[in-house]
C-alpha atoms as a PDB file:
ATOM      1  CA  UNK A   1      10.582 -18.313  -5.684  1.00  0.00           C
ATOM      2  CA  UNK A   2      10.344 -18.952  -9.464  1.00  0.00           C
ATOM      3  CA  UNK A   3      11.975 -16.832 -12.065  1.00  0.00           C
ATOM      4  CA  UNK A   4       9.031 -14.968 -13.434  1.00  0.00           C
ATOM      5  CA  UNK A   5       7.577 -13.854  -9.585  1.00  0.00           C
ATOM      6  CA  UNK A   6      11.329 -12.279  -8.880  1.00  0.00           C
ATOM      7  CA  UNK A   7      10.940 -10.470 -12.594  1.00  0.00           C
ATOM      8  CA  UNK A   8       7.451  -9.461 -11.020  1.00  0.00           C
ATOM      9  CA  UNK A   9       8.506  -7.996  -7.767  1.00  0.00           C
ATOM     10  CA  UNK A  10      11.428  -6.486  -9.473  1.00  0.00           C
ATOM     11  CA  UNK A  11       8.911  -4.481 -11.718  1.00  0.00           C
ATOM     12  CA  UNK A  12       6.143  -4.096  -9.229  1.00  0.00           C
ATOM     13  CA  UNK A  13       9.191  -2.665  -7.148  1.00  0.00           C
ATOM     14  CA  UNK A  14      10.485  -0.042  -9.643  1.00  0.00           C
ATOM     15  CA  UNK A  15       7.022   0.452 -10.404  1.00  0.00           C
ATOM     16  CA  UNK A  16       6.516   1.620  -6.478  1.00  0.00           C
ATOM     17  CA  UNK A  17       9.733   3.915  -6.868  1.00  0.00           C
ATOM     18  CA  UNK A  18       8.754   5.768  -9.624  1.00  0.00           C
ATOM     19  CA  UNK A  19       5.610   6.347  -8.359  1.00  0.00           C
ATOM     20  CA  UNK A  20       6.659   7.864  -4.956  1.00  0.00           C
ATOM     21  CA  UNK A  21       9.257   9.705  -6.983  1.00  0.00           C
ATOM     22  CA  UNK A  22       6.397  11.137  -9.248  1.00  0.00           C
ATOM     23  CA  UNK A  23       4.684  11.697  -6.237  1.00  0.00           C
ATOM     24  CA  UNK A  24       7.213  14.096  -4.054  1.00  0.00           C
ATOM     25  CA  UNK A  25       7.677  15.996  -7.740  1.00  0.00           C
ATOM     26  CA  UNK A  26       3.732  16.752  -7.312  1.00  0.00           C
ATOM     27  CA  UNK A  27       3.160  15.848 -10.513  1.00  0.00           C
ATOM     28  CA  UNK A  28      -0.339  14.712  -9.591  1.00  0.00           C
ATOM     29  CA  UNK A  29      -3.700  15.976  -9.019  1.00  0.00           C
ATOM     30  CA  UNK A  30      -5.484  13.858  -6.645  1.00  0.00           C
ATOM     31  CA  UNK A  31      -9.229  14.064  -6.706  1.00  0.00           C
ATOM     32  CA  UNK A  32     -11.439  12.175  -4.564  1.00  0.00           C
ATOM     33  CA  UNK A  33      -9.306   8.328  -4.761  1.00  0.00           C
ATOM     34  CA  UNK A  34      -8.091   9.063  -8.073  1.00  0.00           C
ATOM     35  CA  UNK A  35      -4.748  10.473  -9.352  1.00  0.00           C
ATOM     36  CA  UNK A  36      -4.229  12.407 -12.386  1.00  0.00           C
ATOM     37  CA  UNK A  37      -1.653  13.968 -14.007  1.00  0.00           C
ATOM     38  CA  UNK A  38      -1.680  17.942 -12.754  1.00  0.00           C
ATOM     39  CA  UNK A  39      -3.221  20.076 -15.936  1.00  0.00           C
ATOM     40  CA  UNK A  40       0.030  21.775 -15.950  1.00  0.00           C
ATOM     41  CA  UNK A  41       2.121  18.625 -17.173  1.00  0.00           C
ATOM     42  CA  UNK A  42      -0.589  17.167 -19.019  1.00  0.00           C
ATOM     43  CA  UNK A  43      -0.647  20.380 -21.452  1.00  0.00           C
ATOM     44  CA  UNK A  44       2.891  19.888 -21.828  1.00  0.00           C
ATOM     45  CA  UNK A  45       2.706  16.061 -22.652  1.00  0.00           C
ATOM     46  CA  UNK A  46      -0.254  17.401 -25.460  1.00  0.00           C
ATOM     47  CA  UNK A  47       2.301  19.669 -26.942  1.00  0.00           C
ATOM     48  CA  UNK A  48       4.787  17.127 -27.053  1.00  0.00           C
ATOM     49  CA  UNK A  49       2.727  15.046 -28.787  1.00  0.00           C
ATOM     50  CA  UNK A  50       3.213  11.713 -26.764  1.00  0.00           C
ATOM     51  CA  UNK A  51       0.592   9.336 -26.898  1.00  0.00           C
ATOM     52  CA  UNK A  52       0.142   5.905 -24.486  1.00  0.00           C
ATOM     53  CA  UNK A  53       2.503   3.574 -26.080  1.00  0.00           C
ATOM     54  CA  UNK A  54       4.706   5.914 -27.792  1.00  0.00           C
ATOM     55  CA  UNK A  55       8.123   5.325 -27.051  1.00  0.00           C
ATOM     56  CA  UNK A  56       9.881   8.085 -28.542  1.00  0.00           C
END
């Protein structure tokens, strides 16, 4: 295994984990196949004022 596939299963990895940890904190609102953030949270992220990208 090359250097850049372990970098990718390392991220797909974490990727997993902090999706299943997202997950059991019911943070989203599955419709149909899709998941969404629940409106709850997503009204707070809109007051915060974070935008995709936005690392602060």
């Amino acid at each position: 295994m090359g250097a850049a596939t372990a970098v990718a299963l390392k991220i797909e990895d974490e990727a997993r984990w902090i999706g299943n940890c997202l997950d059991a904190l019911q943070v989203f609102d599955r419709e149909d196949s899709q998941l969404g953030l629940e409106p709850l949270l997503r009204e707070c992220v809109a007051l915060h004022g974070v935008t995709a990208g936005d690392s602060t």
